[in-house]
PDB file of N, CA and C in Angstrom:
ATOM      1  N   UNK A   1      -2.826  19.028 -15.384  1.00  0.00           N
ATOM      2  CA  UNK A   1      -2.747  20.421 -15.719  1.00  0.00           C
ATOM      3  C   UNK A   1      -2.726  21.224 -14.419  1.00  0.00           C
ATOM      4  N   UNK A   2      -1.517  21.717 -14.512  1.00  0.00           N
ATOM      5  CA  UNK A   2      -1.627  22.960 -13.109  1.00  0.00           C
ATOM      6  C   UNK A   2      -2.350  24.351 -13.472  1.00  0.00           C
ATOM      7  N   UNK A   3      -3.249  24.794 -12.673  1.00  0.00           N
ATOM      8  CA  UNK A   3      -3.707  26.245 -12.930  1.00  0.00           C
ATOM      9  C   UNK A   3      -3.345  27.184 -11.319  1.00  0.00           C
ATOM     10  N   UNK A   4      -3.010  28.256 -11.706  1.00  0.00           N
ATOM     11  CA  UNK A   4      -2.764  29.203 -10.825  1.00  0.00           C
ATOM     12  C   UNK A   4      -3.857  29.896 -10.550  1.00  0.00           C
ATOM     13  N   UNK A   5      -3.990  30.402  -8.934  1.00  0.00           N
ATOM     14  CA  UNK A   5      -4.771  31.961  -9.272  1.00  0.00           C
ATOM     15  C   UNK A   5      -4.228  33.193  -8.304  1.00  0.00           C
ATOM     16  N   UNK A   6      -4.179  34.106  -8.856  1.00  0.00           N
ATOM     17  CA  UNK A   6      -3.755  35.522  -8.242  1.00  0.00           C
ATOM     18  C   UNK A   6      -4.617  35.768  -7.473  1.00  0.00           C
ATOM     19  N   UNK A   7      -3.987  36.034  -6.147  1.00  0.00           N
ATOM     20  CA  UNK A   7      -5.057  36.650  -5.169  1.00  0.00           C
ATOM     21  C   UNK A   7      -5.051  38.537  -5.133  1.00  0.00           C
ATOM     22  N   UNK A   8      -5.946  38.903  -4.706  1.00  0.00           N
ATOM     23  CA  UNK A   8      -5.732  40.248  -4.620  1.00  0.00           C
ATOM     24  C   UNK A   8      -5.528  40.751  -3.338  1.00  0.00           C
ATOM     25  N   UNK A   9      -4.861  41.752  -3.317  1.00  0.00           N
ATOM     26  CA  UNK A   9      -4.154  42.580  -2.032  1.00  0.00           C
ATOM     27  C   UNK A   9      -5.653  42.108  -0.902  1.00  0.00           C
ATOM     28  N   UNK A  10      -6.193  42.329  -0.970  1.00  0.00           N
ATOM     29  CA  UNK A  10      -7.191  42.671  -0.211  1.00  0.00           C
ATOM     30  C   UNK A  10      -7.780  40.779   0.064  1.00  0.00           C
ATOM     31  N   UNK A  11      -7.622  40.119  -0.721  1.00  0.00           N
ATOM     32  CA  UNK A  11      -7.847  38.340  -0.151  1.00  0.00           C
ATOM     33  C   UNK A  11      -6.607  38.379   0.468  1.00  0.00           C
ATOM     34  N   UNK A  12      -5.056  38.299   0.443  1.00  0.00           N
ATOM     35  CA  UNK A  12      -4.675  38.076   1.298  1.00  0.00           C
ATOM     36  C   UNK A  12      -4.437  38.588   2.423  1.00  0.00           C
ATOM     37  N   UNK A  13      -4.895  39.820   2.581  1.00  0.00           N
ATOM     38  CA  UNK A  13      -4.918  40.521   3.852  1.00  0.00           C
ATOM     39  C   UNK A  13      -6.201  39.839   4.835  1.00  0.00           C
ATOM     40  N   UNK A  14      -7.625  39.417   4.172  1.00  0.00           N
ATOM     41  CA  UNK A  14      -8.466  38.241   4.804  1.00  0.00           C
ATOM     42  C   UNK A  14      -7.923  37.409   5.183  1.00  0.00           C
ATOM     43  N   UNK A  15      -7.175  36.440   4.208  1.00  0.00           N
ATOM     44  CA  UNK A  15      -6.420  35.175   4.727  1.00  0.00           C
ATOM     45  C   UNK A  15      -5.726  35.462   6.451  1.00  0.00           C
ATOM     46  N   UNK A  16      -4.847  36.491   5.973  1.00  0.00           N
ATOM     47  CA  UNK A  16      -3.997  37.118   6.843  1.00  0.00           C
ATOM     48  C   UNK A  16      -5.073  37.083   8.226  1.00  0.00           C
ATOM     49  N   UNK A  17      -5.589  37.569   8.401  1.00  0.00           N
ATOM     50  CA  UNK A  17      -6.410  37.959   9.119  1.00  0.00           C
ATOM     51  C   UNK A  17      -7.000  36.852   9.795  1.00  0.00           C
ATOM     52  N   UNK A  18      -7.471  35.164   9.407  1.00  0.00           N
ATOM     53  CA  UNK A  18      -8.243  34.435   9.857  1.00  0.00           C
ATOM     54  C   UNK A  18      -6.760  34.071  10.725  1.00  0.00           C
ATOM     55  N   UNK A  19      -5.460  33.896  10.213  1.00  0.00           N
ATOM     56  CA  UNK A  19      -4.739  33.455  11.445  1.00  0.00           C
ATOM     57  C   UNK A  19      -5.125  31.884  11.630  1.00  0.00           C
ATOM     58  N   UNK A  20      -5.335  31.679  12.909  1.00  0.00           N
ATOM     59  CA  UNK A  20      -5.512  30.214  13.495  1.00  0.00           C
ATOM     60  C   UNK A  20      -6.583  29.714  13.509  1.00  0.00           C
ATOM     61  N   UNK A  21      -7.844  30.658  13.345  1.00  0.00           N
ATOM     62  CA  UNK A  21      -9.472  30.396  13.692  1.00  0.00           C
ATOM     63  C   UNK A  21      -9.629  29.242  13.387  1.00  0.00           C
ATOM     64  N   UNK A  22     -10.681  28.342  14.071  1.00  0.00           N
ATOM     65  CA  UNK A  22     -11.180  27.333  13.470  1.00  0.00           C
ATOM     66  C   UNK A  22     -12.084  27.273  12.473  1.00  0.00           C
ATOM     67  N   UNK A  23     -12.270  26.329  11.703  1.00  0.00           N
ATOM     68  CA  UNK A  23     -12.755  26.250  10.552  1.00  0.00           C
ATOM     69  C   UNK A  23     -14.172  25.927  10.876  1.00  0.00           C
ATOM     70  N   UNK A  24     -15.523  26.619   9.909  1.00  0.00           N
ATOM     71  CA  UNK A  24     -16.637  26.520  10.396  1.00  0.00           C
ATOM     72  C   UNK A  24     -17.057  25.218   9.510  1.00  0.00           C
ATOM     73  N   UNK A  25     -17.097  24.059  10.343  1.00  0.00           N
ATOM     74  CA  UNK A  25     -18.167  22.681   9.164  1.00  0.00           C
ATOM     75  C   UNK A  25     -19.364  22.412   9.286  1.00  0.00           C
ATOM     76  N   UNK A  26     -19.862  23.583   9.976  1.00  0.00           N
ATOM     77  CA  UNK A  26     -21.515  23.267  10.276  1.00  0.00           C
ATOM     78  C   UNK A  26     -22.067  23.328   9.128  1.00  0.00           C
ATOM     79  N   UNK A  27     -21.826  24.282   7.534  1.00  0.00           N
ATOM     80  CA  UNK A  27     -22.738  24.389   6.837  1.00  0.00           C
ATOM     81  C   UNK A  27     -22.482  22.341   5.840  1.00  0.00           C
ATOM     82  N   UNK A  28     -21.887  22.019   6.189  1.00  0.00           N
ATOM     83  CA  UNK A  28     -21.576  20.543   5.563  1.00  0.00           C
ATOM     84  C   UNK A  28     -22.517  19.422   6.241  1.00  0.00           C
ATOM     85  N   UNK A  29     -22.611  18.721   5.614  1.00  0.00           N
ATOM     86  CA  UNK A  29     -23.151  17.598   6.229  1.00  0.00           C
ATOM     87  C   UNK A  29     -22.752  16.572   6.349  1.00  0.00           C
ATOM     88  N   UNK A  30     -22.874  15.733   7.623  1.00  0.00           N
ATOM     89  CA  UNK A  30     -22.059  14.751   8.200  1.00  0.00           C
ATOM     90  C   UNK A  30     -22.258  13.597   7.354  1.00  0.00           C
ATOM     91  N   UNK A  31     -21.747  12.777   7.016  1.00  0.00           N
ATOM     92  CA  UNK A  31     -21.512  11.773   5.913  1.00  0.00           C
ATOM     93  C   UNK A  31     -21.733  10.611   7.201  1.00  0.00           C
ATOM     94  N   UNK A  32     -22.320   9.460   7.088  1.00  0.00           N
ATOM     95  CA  UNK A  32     -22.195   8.227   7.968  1.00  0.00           C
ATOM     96  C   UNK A  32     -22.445   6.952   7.017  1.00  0.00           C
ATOM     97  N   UNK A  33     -22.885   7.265   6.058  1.00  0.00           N
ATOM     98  CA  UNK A  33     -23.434   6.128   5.021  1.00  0.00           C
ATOM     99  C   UNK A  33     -22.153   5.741   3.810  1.00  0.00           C
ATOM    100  N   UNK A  34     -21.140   4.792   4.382  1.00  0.00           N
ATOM    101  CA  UNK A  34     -20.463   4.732   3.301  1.00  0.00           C
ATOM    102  C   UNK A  34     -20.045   3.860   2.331  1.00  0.00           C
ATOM    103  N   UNK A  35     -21.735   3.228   2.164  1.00  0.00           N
ATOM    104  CA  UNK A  35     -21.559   2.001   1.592  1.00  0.00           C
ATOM    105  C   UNK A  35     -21.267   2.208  -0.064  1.00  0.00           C
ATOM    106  N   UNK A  36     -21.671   3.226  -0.528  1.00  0.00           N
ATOM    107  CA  UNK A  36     -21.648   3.408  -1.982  1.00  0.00           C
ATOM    108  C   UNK A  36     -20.228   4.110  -2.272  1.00  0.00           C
ATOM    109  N   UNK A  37     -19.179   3.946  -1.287  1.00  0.00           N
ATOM    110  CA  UNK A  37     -17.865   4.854  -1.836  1.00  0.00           C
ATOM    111  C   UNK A  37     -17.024   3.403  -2.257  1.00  0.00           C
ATOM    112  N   UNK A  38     -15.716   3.278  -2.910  1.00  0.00           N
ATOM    113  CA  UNK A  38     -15.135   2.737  -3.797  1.00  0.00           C
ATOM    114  C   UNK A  38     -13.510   2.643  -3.044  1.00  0.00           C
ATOM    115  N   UNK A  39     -13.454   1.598  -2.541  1.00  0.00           N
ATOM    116  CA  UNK A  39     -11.792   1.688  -2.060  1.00  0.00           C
ATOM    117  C   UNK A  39     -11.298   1.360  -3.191  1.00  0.00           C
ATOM    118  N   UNK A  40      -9.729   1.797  -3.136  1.00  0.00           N
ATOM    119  CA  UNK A  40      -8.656   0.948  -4.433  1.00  0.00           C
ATOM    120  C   UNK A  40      -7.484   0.878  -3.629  1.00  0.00           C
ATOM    121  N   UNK A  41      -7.424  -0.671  -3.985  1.00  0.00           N
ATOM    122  CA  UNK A  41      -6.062  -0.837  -2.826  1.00  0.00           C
ATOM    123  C   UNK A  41      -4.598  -1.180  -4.102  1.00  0.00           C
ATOM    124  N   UNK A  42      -4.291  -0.785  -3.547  1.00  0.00           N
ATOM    125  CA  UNK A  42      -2.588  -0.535  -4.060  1.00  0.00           C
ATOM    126  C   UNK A  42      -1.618  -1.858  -3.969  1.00  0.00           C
ATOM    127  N   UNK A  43      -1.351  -2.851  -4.515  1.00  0.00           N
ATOM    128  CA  UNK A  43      -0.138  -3.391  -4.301  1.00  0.00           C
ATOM    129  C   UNK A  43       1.073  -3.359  -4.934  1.00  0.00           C
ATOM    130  N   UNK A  44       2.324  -3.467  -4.331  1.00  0.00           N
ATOM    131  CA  UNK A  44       3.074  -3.815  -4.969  1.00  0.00           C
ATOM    132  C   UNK A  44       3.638  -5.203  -5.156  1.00  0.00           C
ATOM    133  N   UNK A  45       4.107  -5.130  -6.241  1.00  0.00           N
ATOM    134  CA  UNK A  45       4.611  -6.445  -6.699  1.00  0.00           C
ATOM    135  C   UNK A  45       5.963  -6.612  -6.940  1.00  0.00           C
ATOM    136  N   UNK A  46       6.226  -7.645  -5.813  1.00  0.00           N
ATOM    137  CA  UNK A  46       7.499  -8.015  -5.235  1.00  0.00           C
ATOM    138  C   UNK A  46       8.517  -8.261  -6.566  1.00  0.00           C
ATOM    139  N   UNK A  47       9.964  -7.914  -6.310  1.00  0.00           N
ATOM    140  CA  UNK A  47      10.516  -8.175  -7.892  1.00  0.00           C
ATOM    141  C   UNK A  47      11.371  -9.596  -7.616  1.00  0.00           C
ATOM    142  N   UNK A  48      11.270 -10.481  -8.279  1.00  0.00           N
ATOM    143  CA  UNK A  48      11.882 -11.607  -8.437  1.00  0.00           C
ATOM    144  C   UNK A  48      13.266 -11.666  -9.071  1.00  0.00           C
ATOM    145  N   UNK A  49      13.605 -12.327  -8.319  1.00  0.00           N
ATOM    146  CA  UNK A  49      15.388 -13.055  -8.330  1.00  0.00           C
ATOM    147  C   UNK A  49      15.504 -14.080  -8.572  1.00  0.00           C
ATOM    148  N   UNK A  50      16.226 -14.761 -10.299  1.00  0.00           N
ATOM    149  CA  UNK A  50      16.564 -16.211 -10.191  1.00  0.00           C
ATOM    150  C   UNK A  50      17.538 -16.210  -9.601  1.00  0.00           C
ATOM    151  N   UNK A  51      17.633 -17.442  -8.619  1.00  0.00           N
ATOM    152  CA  UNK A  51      18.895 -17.834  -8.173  1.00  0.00           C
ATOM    153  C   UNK A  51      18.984 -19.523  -8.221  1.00  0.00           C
ATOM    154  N   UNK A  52      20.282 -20.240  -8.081  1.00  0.00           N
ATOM    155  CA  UNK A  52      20.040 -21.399  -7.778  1.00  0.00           C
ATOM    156  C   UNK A  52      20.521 -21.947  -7.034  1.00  0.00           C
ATOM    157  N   UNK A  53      19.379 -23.152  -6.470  1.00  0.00           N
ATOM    158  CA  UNK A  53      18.901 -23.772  -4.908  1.00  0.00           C
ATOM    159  C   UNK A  53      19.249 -24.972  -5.253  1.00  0.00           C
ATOM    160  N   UNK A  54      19.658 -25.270  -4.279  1.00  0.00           N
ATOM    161  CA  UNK A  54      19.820 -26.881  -3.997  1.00  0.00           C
ATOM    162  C   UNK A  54      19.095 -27.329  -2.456  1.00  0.00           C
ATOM    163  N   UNK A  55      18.288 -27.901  -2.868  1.00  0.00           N
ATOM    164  CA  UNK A  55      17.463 -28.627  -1.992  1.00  0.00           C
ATOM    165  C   UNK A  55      17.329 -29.993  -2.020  1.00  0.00           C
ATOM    166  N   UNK A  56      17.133 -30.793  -0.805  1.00  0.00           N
ATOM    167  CA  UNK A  56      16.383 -32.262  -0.823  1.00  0.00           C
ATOM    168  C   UNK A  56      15.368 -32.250  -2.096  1.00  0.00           C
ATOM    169  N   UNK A  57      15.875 -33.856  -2.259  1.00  0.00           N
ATOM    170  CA  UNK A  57      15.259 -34.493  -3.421  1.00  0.00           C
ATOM    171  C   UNK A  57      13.911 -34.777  -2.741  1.00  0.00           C
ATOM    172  N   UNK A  58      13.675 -35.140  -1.805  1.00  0.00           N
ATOM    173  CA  UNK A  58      12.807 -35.454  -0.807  1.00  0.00           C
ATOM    174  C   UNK A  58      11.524 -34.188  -1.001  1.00  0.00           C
ATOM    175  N   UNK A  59      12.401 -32.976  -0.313  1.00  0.00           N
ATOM    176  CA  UNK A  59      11.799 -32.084  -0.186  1.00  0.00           C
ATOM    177  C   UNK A  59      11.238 -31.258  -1.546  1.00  0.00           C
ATOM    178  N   UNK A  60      11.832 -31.569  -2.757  1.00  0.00           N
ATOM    179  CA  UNK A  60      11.265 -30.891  -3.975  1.00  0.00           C
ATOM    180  C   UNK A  60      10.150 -31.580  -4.795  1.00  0.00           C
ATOM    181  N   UNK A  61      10.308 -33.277  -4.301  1.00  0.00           N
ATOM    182  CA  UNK A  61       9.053 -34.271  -4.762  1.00  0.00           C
ATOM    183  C   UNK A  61       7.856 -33.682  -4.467  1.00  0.00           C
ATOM    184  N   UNK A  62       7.842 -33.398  -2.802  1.00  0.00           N
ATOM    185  CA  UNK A  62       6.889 -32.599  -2.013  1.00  0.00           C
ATOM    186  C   UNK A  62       6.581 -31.636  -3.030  1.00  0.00           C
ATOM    187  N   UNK A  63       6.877 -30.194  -3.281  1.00  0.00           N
ATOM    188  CA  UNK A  63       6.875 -29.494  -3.481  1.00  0.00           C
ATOM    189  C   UNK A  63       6.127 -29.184  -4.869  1.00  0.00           C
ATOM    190  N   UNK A  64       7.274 -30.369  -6.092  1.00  0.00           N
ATOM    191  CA  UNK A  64       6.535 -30.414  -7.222  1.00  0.00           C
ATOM    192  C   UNK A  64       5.444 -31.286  -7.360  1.00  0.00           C
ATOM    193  N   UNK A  65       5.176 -31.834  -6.137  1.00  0.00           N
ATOM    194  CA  UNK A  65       3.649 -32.879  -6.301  1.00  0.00           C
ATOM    195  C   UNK A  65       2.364 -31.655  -6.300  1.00  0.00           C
ATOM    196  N   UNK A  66       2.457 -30.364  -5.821  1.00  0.00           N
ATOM    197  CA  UNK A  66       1.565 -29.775  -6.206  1.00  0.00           C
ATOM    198  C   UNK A  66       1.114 -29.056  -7.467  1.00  0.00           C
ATOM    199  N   UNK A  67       2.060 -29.998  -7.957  1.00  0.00           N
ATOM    200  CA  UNK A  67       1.704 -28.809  -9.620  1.00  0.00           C
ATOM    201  C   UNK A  67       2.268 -28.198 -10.114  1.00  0.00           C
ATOM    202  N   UNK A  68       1.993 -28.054 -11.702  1.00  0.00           N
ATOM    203  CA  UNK A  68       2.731 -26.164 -11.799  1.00  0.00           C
ATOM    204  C   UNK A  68       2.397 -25.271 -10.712  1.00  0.00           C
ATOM    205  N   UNK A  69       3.769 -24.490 -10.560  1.00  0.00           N
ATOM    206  CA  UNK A  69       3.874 -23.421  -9.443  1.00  0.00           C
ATOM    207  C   UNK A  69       4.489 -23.872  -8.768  1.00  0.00           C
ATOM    208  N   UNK A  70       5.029 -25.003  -8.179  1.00  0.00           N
ATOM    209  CA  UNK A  70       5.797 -25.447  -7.002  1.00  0.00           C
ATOM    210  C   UNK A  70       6.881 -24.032  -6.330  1.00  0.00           C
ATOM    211  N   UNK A  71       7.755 -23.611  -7.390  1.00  0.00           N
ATOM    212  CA  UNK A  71       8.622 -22.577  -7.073  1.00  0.00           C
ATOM    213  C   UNK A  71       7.558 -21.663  -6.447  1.00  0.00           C
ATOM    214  N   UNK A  72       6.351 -20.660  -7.218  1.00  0.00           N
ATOM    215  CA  UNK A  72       5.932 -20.158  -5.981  1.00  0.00           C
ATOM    216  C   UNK A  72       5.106 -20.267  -5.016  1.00  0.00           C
ATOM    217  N   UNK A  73       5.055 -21.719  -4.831  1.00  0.00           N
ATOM    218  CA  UNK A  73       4.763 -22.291  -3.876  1.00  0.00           C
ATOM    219  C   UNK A  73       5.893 -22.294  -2.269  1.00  0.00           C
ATOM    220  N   UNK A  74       6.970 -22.112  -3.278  1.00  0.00           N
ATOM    221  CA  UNK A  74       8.309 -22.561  -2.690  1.00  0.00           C
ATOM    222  C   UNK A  74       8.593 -21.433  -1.757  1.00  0.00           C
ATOM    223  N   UNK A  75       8.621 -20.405  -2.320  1.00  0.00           N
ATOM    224  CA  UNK A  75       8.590 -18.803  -2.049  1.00  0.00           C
ATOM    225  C   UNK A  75       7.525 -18.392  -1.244  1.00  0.00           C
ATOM    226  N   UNK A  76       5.980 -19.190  -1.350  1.00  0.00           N
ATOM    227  CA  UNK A  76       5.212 -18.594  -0.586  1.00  0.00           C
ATOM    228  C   UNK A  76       5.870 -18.545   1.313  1.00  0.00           C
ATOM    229  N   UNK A  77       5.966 -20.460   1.116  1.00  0.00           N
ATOM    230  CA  UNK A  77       6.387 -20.811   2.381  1.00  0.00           C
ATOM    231  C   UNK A  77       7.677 -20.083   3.472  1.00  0.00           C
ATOM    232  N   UNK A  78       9.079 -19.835   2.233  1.00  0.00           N
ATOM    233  CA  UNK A  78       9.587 -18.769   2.490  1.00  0.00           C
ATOM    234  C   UNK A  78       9.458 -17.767   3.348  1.00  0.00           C
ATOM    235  N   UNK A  79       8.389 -17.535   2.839  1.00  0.00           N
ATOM    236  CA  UNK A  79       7.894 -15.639   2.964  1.00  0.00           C
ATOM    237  C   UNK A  79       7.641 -15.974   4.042  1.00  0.00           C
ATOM    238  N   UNK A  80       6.347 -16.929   4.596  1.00  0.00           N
ATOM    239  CA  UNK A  80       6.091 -17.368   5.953  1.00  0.00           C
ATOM    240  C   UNK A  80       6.464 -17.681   6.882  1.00  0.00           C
ATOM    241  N   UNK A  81       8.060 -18.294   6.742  1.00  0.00           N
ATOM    242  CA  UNK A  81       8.971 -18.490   7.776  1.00  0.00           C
ATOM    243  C   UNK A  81       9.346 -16.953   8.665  1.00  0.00           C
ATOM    244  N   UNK A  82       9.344 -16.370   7.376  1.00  0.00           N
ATOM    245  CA  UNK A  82      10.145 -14.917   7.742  1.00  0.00           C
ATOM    246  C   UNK A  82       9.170 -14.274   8.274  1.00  0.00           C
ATOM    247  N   UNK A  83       8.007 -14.210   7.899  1.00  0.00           N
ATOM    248  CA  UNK A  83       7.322 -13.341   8.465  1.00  0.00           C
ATOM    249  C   UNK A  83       6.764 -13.687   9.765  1.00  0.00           C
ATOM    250  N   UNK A  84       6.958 -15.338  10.023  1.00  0.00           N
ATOM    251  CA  UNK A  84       6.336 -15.547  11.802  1.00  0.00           C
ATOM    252  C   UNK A  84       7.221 -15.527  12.355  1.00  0.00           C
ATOM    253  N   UNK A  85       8.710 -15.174  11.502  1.00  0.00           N
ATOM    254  CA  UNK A  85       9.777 -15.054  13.222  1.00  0.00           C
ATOM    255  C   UNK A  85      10.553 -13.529  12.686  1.00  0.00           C
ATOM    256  N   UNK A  86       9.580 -12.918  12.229  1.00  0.00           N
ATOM    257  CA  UNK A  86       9.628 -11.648  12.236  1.00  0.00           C
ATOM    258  C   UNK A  86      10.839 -11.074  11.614  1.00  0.00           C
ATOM    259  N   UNK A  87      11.452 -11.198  10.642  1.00  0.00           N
ATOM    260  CA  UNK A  87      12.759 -11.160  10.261  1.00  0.00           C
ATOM    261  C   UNK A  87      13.437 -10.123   9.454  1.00  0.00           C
ATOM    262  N   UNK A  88      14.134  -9.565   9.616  1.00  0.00           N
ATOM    263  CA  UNK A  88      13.799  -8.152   8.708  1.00  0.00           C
ATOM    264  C   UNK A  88      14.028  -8.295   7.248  1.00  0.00           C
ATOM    265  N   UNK A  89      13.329  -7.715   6.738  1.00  0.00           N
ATOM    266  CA  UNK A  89      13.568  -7.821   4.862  1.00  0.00           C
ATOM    267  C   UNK A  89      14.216  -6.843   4.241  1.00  0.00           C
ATOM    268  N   UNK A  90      15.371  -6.851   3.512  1.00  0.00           N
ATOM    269  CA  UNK A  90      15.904  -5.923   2.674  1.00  0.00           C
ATOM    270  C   UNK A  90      15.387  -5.236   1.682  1.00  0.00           C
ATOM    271  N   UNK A  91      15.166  -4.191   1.665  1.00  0.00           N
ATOM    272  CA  UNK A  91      14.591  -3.536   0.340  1.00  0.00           C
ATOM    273  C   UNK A  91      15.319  -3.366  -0.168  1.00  0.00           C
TER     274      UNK A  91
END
Protein backbone atom coordinates (compact mmCIF):
# COMPACT_ATOMS: atom_id res chain seq x y z
CA UNK A 1 0.00 0.00 0.00
CA UNK A 2 1.41 3.39 -1.03
CA UNK A 3 0.40 6.40 1.22
CA UNK A 4 1.19 9.97 0.40
CA UNK A 5 1.65 13.03 2.52
CA UNK A 6 1.21 16.75 1.68
CA UNK A 7 3.67 18.91 2.99
CA UNK A 8 2.84 22.41 3.84
CA UNK A 9 4.29 25.62 2.35
CA UNK A 10 6.04 26.27 5.36
CA UNK A 11 7.76 22.26 5.78
CA UNK A 12 9.09 22.71 2.58
CA UNK A 13 10.53 25.93 2.91
CA UNK A 14 12.40 24.03 6.32
CA UNK A 15 13.43 21.26 4.11
CA UNK A 16 14.56 23.96 1.76
CA UNK A 17 16.43 25.51 4.18
CA UNK A 18 18.51 22.45 5.81
CA UNK A 19 20.23 22.30 2.24
CA UNK A 20 23.38 20.06 2.80
CA UNK A 21 23.64 20.13 6.76
CA UNK A 22 24.65 17.15 8.31
CA UNK A 23 22.42 14.97 9.87
CA UNK A 24 22.31 14.99 13.77
CA UNK A 25 22.68 10.91 15.11
CA UNK A 26 23.61 11.74 18.47
CA UNK A 27 20.04 11.41 19.81
CA UNK A 28 20.29 7.42 18.46
CA UNK A 29 22.08 4.89 19.87
CA UNK A 30 24.94 3.06 18.60
CA UNK A 31 23.94 -0.54 17.93
CA UNK A 32 27.21 -3.06 18.39
CA UNK A 33 25.33 -6.18 19.57
CA UNK A 34 24.16 -8.00 16.56
CA UNK A 35 23.66 -11.22 17.53
CA UNK A 36 19.82 -11.28 17.75
CA UNK A 37 19.28 -9.73 14.05
CA UNK A 38 18.17 -12.32 11.25
CA UNK A 39 20.06 -12.48 7.82
CA UNK A 40 18.04 -13.94 4.69
CA UNK A 41 20.11 -14.86 1.98
CA UNK A 42 18.73 -14.91 -1.45
CA UNK A 43 19.51 -17.53 -4.04
CA UNK A 44 18.94 -18.04 -7.26
CA UNK A 45 18.28 -21.06 -8.91
CA UNK A 46 20.13 -21.83 -11.90
CA UNK A 47 17.63 -22.86 -14.87
CA UNK A 48 18.38 -26.18 -16.41
CA UNK A 49 18.91 -27.33 -19.99
CA UNK A 50 18.35 -30.91 -21.30
CA UNK A 51 20.75 -31.54 -23.75
CA UNK A 52 22.43 -34.63 -25.08
CA UNK A 53 26.02 -35.78 -24.12
CA UNK A 54 28.01 -38.26 -25.21
CA UNK A 55 30.61 -39.21 -22.98
CA UNK A 56 33.11 -42.17 -22.12
CA UNK A 57 31.59 -45.27 -21.07
CA UNK A 58 34.46 -45.26 -18.71
CA UNK A 59 33.79 -41.96 -17.54
CA UNK A 60 29.85 -42.32 -16.88
CA UNK A 61 30.49 -45.84 -14.84
CA UNK A 62 32.47 -43.34 -12.63
CA UNK A 63 29.93 -41.03 -12.43
CA UNK A 64 26.84 -43.32 -12.08
CA UNK A 65 28.72 -45.37 -9.34
CA UNK A 66 27.71 -42.55 -7.10
CA UNK A 67 24.18 -42.95 -7.13
CA UNK A 68 21.12 -41.30 -7.99
CA UNK A 69 22.22 -37.82 -9.02
CA UNK A 70 25.18 -38.68 -11.09
CA UNK A 71 23.92 -35.93 -13.75
CA UNK A 72 24.11 -33.40 -10.96
CA UNK A 73 26.91 -34.62 -9.94
CA UNK A 74 27.98 -34.26 -13.51
CA UNK A 75 27.14 -30.54 -13.61
CA UNK A 76 28.53 -29.93 -10.25
CA UNK A 77 32.07 -30.80 -11.58
CA UNK A 78 31.29 -28.73 -14.67
CA UNK A 79 30.59 -25.73 -12.83
CA UNK A 80 34.08 -26.27 -11.16
CA UNK A 81 36.09 -26.49 -14.13
CA UNK A 82 34.66 -23.15 -15.11
CA UNK A 83 34.83 -21.54 -12.22
CA UNK A 84 38.78 -22.35 -11.41
CA UNK A 85 39.79 -21.20 -14.84
CA UNK A 86 37.59 -18.44 -14.50
CA UNK A 87 35.47 -18.61 -17.56
CA UNK A 88 32.85 -16.38 -18.42
CA UNK A 89 29.18 -17.55 -18.11
CA UNK A 90 26.36 -16.53 -20.31
CA UNK A 91 23.34 -15.27 -18.83
Amino acid sequence: MKTTCKLTDEQVQELQALENHPVDYTDIPQTTDFSKARLRYYTVKPVKQSITLRIDADVLAVLKGYGKGYQAKMNDILRAVVMEHRMPVLE
